[in-house]
Structure formats: structure tokens, C-alpha cells
N, C-alpha and C. Protein backbone atom coordinates (compact mmCIF):
# COMPACT_ATOMS: atom_id res chain seq x y z
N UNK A 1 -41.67 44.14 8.07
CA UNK A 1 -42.16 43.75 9.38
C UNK A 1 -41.00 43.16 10.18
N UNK A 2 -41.19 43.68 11.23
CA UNK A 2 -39.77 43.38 12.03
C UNK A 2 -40.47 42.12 13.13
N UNK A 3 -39.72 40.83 13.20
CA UNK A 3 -39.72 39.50 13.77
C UNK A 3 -40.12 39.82 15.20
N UNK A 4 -40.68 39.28 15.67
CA UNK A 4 -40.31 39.15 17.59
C UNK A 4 -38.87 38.42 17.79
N UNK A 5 -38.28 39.06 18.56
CA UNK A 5 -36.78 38.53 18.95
C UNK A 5 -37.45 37.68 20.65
N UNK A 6 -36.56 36.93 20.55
CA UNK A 6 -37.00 35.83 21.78
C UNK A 6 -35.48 36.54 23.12
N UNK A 7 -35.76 35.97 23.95
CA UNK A 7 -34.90 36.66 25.01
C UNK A 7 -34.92 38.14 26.36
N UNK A 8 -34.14 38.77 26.09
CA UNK A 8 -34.16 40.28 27.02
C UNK A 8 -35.21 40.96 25.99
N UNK A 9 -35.04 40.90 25.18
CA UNK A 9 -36.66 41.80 23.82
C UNK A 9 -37.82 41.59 25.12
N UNK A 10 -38.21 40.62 25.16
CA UNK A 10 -39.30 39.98 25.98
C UNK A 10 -39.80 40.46 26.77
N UNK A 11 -38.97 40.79 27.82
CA UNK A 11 -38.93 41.25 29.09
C UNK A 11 -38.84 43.00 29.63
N UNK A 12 -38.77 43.57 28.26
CA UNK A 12 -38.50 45.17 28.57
C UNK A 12 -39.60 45.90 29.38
N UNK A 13 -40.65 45.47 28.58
CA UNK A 13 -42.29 45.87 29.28
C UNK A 13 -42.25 45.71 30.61
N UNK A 14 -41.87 44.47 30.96
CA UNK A 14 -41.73 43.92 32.38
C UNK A 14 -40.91 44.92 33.31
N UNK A 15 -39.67 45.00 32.92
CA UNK A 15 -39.24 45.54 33.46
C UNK A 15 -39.33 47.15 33.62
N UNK A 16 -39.71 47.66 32.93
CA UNK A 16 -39.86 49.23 33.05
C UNK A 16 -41.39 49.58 33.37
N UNK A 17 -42.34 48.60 33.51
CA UNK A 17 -43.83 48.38 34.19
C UNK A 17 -43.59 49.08 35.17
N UNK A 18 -42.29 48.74 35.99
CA UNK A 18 -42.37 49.03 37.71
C UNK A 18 -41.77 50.69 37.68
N UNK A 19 -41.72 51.25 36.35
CA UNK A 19 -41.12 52.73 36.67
C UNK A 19 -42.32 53.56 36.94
N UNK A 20 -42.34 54.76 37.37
CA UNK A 20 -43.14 55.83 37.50
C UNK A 20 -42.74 56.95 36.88
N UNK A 21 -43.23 57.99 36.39
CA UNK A 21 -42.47 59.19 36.26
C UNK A 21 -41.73 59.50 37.53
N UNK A 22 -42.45 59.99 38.80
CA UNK A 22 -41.89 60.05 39.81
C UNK A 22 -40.08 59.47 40.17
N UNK A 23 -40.58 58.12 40.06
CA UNK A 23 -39.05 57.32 40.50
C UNK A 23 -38.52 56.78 39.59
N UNK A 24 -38.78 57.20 38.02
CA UNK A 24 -37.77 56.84 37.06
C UNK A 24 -36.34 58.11 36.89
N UNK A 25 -35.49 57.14 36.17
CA UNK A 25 -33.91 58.29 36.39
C UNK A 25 -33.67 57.80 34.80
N UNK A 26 -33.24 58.93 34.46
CA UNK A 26 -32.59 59.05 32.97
C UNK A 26 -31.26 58.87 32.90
N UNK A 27 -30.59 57.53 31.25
CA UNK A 27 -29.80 56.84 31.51
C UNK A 27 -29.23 56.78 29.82
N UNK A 28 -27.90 57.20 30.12
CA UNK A 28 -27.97 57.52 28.57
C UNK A 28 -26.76 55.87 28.17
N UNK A 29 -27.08 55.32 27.47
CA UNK A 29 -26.27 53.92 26.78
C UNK A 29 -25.51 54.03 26.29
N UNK A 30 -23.85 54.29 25.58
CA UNK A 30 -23.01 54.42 24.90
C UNK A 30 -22.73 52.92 24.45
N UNK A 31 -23.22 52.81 22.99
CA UNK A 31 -22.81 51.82 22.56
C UNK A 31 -21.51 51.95 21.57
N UNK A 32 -20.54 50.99 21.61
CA UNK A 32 -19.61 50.44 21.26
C UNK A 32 -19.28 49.48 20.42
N UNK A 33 -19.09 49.26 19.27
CA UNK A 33 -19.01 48.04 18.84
C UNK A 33 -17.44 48.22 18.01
N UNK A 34 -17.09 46.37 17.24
CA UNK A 34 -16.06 46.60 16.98
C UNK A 34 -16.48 47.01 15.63
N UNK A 35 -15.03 46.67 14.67
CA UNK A 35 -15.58 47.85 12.99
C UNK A 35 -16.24 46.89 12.31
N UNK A 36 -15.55 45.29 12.60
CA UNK A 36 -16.50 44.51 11.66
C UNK A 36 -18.05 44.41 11.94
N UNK A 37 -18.86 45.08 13.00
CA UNK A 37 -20.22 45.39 13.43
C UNK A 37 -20.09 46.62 12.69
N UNK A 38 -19.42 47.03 12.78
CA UNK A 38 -19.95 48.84 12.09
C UNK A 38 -20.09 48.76 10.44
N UNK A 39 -19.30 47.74 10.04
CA UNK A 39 -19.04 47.25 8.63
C UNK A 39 -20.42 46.98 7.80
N UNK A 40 -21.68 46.20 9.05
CA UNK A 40 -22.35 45.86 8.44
C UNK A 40 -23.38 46.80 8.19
N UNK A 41 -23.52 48.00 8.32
CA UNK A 41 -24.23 49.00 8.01
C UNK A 41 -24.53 49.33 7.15
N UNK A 42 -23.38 49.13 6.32
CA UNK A 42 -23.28 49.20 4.87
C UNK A 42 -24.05 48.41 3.66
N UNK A 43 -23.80 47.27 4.66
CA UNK A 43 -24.09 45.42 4.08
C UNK A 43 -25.29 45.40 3.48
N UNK A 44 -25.90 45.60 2.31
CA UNK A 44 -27.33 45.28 1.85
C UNK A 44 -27.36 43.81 1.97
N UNK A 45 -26.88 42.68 2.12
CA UNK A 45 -27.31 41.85 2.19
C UNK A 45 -27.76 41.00 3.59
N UNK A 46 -28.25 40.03 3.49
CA UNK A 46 -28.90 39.62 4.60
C UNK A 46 -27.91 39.94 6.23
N UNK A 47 -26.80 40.01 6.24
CA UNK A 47 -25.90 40.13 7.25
C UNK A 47 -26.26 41.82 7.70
N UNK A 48 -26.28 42.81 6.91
CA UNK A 48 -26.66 43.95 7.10
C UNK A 48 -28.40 44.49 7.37
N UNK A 49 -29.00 43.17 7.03
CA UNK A 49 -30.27 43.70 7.10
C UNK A 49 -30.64 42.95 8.46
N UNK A 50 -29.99 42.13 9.03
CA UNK A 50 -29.96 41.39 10.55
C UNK A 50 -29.24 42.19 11.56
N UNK A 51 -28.31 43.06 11.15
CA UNK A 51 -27.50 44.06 11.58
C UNK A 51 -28.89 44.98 12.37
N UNK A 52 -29.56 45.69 11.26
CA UNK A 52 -30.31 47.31 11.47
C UNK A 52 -31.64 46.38 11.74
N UNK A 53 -31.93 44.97 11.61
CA UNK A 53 -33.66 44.78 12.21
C UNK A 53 -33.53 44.50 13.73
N UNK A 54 -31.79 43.85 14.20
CA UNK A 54 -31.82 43.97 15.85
C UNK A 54 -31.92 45.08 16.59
N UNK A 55 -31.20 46.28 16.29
CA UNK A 55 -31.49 47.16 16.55
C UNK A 55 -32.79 48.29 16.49
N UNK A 56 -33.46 47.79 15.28
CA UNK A 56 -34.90 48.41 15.04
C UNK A 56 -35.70 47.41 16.22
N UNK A 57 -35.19 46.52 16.30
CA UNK A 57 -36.46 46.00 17.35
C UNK A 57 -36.28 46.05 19.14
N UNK A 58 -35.14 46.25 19.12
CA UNK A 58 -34.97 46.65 20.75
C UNK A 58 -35.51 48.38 21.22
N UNK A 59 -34.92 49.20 19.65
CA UNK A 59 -36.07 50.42 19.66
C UNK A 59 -36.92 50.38 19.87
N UNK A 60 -37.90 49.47 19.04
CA UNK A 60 -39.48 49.12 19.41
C UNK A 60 -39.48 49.03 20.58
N UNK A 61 -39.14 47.57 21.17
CA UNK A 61 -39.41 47.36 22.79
C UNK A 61 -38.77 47.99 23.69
N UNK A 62 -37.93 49.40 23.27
CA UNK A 62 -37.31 49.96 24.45
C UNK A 62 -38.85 51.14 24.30
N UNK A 63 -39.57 51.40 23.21
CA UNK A 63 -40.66 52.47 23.17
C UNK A 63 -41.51 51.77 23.74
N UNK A 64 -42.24 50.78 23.10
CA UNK A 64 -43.37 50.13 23.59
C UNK A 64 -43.00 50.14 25.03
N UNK A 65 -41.85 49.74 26.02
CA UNK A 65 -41.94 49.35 27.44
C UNK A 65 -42.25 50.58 28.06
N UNK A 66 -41.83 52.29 27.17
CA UNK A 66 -41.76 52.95 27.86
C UNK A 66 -40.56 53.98 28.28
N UNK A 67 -40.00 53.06 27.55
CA UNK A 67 -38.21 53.90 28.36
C UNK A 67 -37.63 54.39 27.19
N UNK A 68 -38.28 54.59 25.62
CA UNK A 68 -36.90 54.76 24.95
C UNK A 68 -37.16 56.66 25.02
N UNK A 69 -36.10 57.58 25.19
CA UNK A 69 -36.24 58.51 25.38
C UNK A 69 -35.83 59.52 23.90
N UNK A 70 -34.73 58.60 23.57
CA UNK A 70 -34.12 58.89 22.21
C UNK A 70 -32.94 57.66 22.15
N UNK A 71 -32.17 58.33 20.95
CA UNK A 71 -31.11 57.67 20.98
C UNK A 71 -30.65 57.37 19.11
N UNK A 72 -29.53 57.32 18.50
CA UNK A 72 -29.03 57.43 17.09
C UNK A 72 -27.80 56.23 17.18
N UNK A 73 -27.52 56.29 15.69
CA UNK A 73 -26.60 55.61 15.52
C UNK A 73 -25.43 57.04 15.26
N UNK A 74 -23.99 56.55 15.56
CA UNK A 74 -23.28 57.39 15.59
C UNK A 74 -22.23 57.04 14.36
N UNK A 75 -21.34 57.95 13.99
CA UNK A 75 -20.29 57.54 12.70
C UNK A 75 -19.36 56.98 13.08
N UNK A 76 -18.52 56.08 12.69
CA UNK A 76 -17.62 55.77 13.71
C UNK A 76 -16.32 56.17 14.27
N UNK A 77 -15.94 57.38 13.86
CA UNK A 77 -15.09 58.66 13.78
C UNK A 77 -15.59 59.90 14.06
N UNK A 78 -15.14 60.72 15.02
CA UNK A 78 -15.74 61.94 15.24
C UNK A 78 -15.62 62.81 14.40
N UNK A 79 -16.59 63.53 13.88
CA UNK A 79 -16.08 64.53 12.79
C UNK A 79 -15.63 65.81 13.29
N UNK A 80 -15.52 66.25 14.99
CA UNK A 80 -14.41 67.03 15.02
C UNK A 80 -14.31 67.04 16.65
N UNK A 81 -13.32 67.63 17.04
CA UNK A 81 -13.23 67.22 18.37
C UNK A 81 -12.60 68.72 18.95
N UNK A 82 -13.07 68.59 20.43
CA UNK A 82 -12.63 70.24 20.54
C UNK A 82 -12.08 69.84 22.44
N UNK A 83 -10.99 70.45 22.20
CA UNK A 83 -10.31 70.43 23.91
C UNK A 83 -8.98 69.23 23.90
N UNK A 84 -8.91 68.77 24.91
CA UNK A 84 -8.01 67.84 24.82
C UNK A 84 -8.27 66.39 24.35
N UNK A 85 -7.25 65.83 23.90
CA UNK A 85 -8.41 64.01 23.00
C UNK A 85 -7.25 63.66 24.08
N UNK A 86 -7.83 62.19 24.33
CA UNK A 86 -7.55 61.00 24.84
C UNK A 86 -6.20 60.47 24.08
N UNK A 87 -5.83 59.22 24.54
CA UNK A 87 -4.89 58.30 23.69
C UNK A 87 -5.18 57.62 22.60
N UNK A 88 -5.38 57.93 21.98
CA UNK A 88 -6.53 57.51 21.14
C UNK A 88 -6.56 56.34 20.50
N UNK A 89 -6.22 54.85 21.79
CA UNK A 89 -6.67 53.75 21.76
C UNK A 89 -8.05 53.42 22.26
N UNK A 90 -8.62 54.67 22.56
CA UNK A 90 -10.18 54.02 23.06
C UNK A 90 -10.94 54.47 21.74
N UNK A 91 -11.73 53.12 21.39
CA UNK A 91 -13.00 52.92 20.97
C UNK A 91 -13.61 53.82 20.80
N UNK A 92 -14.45 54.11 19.71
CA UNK A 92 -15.41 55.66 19.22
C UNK A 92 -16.67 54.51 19.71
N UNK A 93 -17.81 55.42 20.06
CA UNK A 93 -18.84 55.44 20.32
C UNK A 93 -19.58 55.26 19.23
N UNK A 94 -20.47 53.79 19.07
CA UNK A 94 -20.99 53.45 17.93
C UNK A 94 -22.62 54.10 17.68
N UNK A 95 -22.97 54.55 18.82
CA UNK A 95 -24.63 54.94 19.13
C UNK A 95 -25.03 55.30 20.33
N UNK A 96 -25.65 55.48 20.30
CA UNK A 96 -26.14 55.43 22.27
C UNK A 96 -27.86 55.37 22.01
N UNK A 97 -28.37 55.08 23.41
CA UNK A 97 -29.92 55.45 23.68
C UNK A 97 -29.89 55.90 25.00
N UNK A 98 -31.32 56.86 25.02
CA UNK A 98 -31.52 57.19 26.09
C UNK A 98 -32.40 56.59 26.51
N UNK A 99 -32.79 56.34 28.09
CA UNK A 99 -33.62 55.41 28.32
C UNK A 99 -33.84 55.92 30.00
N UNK A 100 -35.36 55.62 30.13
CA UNK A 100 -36.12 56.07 31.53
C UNK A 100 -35.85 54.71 32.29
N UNK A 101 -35.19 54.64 33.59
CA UNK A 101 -35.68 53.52 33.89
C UNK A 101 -35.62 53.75 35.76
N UNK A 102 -36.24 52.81 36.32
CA UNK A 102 -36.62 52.95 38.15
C UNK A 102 -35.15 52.86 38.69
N UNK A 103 -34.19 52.19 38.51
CA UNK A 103 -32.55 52.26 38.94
C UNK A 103 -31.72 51.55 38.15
N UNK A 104 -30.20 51.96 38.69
CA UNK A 104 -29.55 51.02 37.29
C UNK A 104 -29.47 49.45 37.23
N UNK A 105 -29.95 48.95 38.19
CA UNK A 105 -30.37 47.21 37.72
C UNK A 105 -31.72 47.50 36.89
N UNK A 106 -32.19 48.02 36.18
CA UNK A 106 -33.14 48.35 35.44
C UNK A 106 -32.51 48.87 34.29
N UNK A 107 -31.53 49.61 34.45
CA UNK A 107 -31.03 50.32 33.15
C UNK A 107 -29.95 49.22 32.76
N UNK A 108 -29.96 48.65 33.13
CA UNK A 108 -28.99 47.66 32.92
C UNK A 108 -29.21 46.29 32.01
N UNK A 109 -30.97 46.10 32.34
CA UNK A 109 -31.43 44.85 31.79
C UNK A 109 -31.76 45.35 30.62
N UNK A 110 -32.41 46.86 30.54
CA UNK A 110 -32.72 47.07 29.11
C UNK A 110 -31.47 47.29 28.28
N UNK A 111 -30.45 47.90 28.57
CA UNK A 111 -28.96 47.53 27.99
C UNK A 111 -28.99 46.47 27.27
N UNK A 112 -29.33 45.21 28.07
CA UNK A 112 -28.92 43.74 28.00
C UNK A 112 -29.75 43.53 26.66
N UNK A 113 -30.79 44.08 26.35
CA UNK A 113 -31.27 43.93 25.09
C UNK A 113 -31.03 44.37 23.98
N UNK A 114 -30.01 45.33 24.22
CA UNK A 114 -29.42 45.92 22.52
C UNK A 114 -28.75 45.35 21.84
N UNK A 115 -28.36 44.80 20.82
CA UNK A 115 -27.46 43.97 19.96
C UNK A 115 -25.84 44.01 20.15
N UNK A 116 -25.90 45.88 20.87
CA UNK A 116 -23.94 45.62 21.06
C UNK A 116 -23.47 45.12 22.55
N UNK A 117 -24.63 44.58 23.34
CA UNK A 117 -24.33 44.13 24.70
C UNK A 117 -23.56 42.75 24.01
N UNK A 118 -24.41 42.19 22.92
CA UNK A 118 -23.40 41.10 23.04
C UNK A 118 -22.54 40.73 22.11
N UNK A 119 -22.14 41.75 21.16
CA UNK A 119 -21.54 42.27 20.01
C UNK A 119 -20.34 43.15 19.92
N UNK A 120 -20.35 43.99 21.29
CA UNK A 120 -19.26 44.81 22.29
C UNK A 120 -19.71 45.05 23.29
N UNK A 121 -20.03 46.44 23.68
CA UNK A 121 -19.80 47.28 24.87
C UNK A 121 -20.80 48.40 24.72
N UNK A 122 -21.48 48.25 26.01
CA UNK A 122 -22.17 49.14 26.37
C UNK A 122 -22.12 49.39 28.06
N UNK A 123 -22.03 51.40 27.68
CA UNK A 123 -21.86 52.01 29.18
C UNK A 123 -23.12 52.74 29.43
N UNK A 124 -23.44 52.75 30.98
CA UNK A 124 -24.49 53.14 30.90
C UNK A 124 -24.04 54.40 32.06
N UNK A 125 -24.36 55.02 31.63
CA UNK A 125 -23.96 56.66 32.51
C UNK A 125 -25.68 57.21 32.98
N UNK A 126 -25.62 57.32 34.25
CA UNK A 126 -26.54 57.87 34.82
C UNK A 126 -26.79 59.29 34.22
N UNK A 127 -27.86 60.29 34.28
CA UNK A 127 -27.86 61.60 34.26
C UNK A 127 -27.69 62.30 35.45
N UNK A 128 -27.03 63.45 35.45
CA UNK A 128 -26.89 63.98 36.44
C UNK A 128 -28.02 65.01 36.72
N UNK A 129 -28.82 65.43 37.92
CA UNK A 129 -29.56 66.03 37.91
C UNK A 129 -29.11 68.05 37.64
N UNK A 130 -29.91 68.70 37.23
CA UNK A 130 -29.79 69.78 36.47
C UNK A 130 -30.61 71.22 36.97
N UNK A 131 -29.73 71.85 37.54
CA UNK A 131 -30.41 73.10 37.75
C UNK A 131 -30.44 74.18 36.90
N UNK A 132 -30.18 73.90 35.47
CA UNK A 132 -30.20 74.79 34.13
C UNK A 132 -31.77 74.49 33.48
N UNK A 133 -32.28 73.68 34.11
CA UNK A 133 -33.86 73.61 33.24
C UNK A 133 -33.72 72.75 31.66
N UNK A 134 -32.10 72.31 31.32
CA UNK A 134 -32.04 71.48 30.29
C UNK A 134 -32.68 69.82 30.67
């Protein structure tokens, strides 16, 4: 059984109440963290099991509010890469979610509730709208 978390947990319902299908916009989260967060994945002990229940519970309240669309944990190394790479001092992408929300001060607060807002970094990239029917 996963705890009630006190804080932005709280407030997700609230805030994604005011979406509609109509005037909600899809918002995908790139989370970031550093390795000693990625470390604890591993962690069977209480440090690792506080690790995967913050994140199981902002899932919850990103579903229950409404907005969670998807979203995974990622490896922390790409297992292959195709085109040109970067410098490759930037940060691998620890996870992401997708998430419905009315604008990005909305996509922003539910951000504020994931464990790597305050653990690292999270980007929140709008979707672009799509005339392929994807």
C-alpha cells in the first residue's frame, strides 16, 4: 500500500479538474536525475523502496487527477543511438511522463510533483500538433 504523500501529490486533482478534453494540450516530462538517484533502483532496501513508492505515487495522482497519459522509467544509457550525438556532457534521460494538462503553468505544477523535480531535472516539452493522425 502506497502512503499519501503530503504536498504537490495533493493538489494534482485540483489542478487538472480545470482541464477539458477540448482545452487540454499534451506534455511530455523528461526526467533527469543524477546516478546516485538512479543507483537506488537497484537498492532493495528501505532507500530503494522510498526511491520506486515516490514515484508509484505521483503515477497514482498523475492517473487519478486525470492527466497521466503514459510514461516509463528509462536506462540510464542509451542502448543505441542513430544520427549525430551531442557532447556528450549532457545528462541521459532518466524517465519521462506524459501528461494532459489546460497550459504549461499546469504542466508545470504536475511536474512539481514527481520526485526528480526535486532530486534533478525535469523538462517539460509541449507536443506539437500533428497532421499524420499519430
Amino acid at each position: 500500500m502506497i502512503r499519501k504523500l503530503p504536498g504537490p501529490l495533493a493538489a494534482l486533482a485540483a489542478i487538472t479538474a480545470l482541464a477539458t478534453p477540448a482545452a487540454a494540450a499534451d506534455y511530455t516530462l523528461i526526467l533527469y536525475e543524477a546516478p546516485a538517484q538512479i543507483a537506488l533502483r537497484g537498492n532493495t532496501g528501505p532507500a530503494g523502496a522510498a526511491y520506486w513508492q515516490g514515484f508509484a505515487a505521483a503515477g497514482e495522482a498523475l492517473a487519478r487527477a486525470g492527466a497521466l497519459k503514459g510514461g516509463a522509467a528509462l536506462e540510464p544509457a542509451p542502448a543505441a543511438s542513430i544520427g549525430a550525438r551531442g557532447n556528450g556532457r549532457s545528462p541521459s534521460p532518466s524517465g519521462y511522463f506524459i501528461v494532459s494538462a489546460p497550459d504549461l503553468a499546469a504542466a508545470r505544477r504536475l511536474a512539481a510533483a514527481i520526485p526528480a523535480a526535486s532530486t534533478g531535472r525535469i523538462d517539460i516539452i509541449a507536443h506539437a500538433p500533428s497532421k499524420t493522425g499519430m
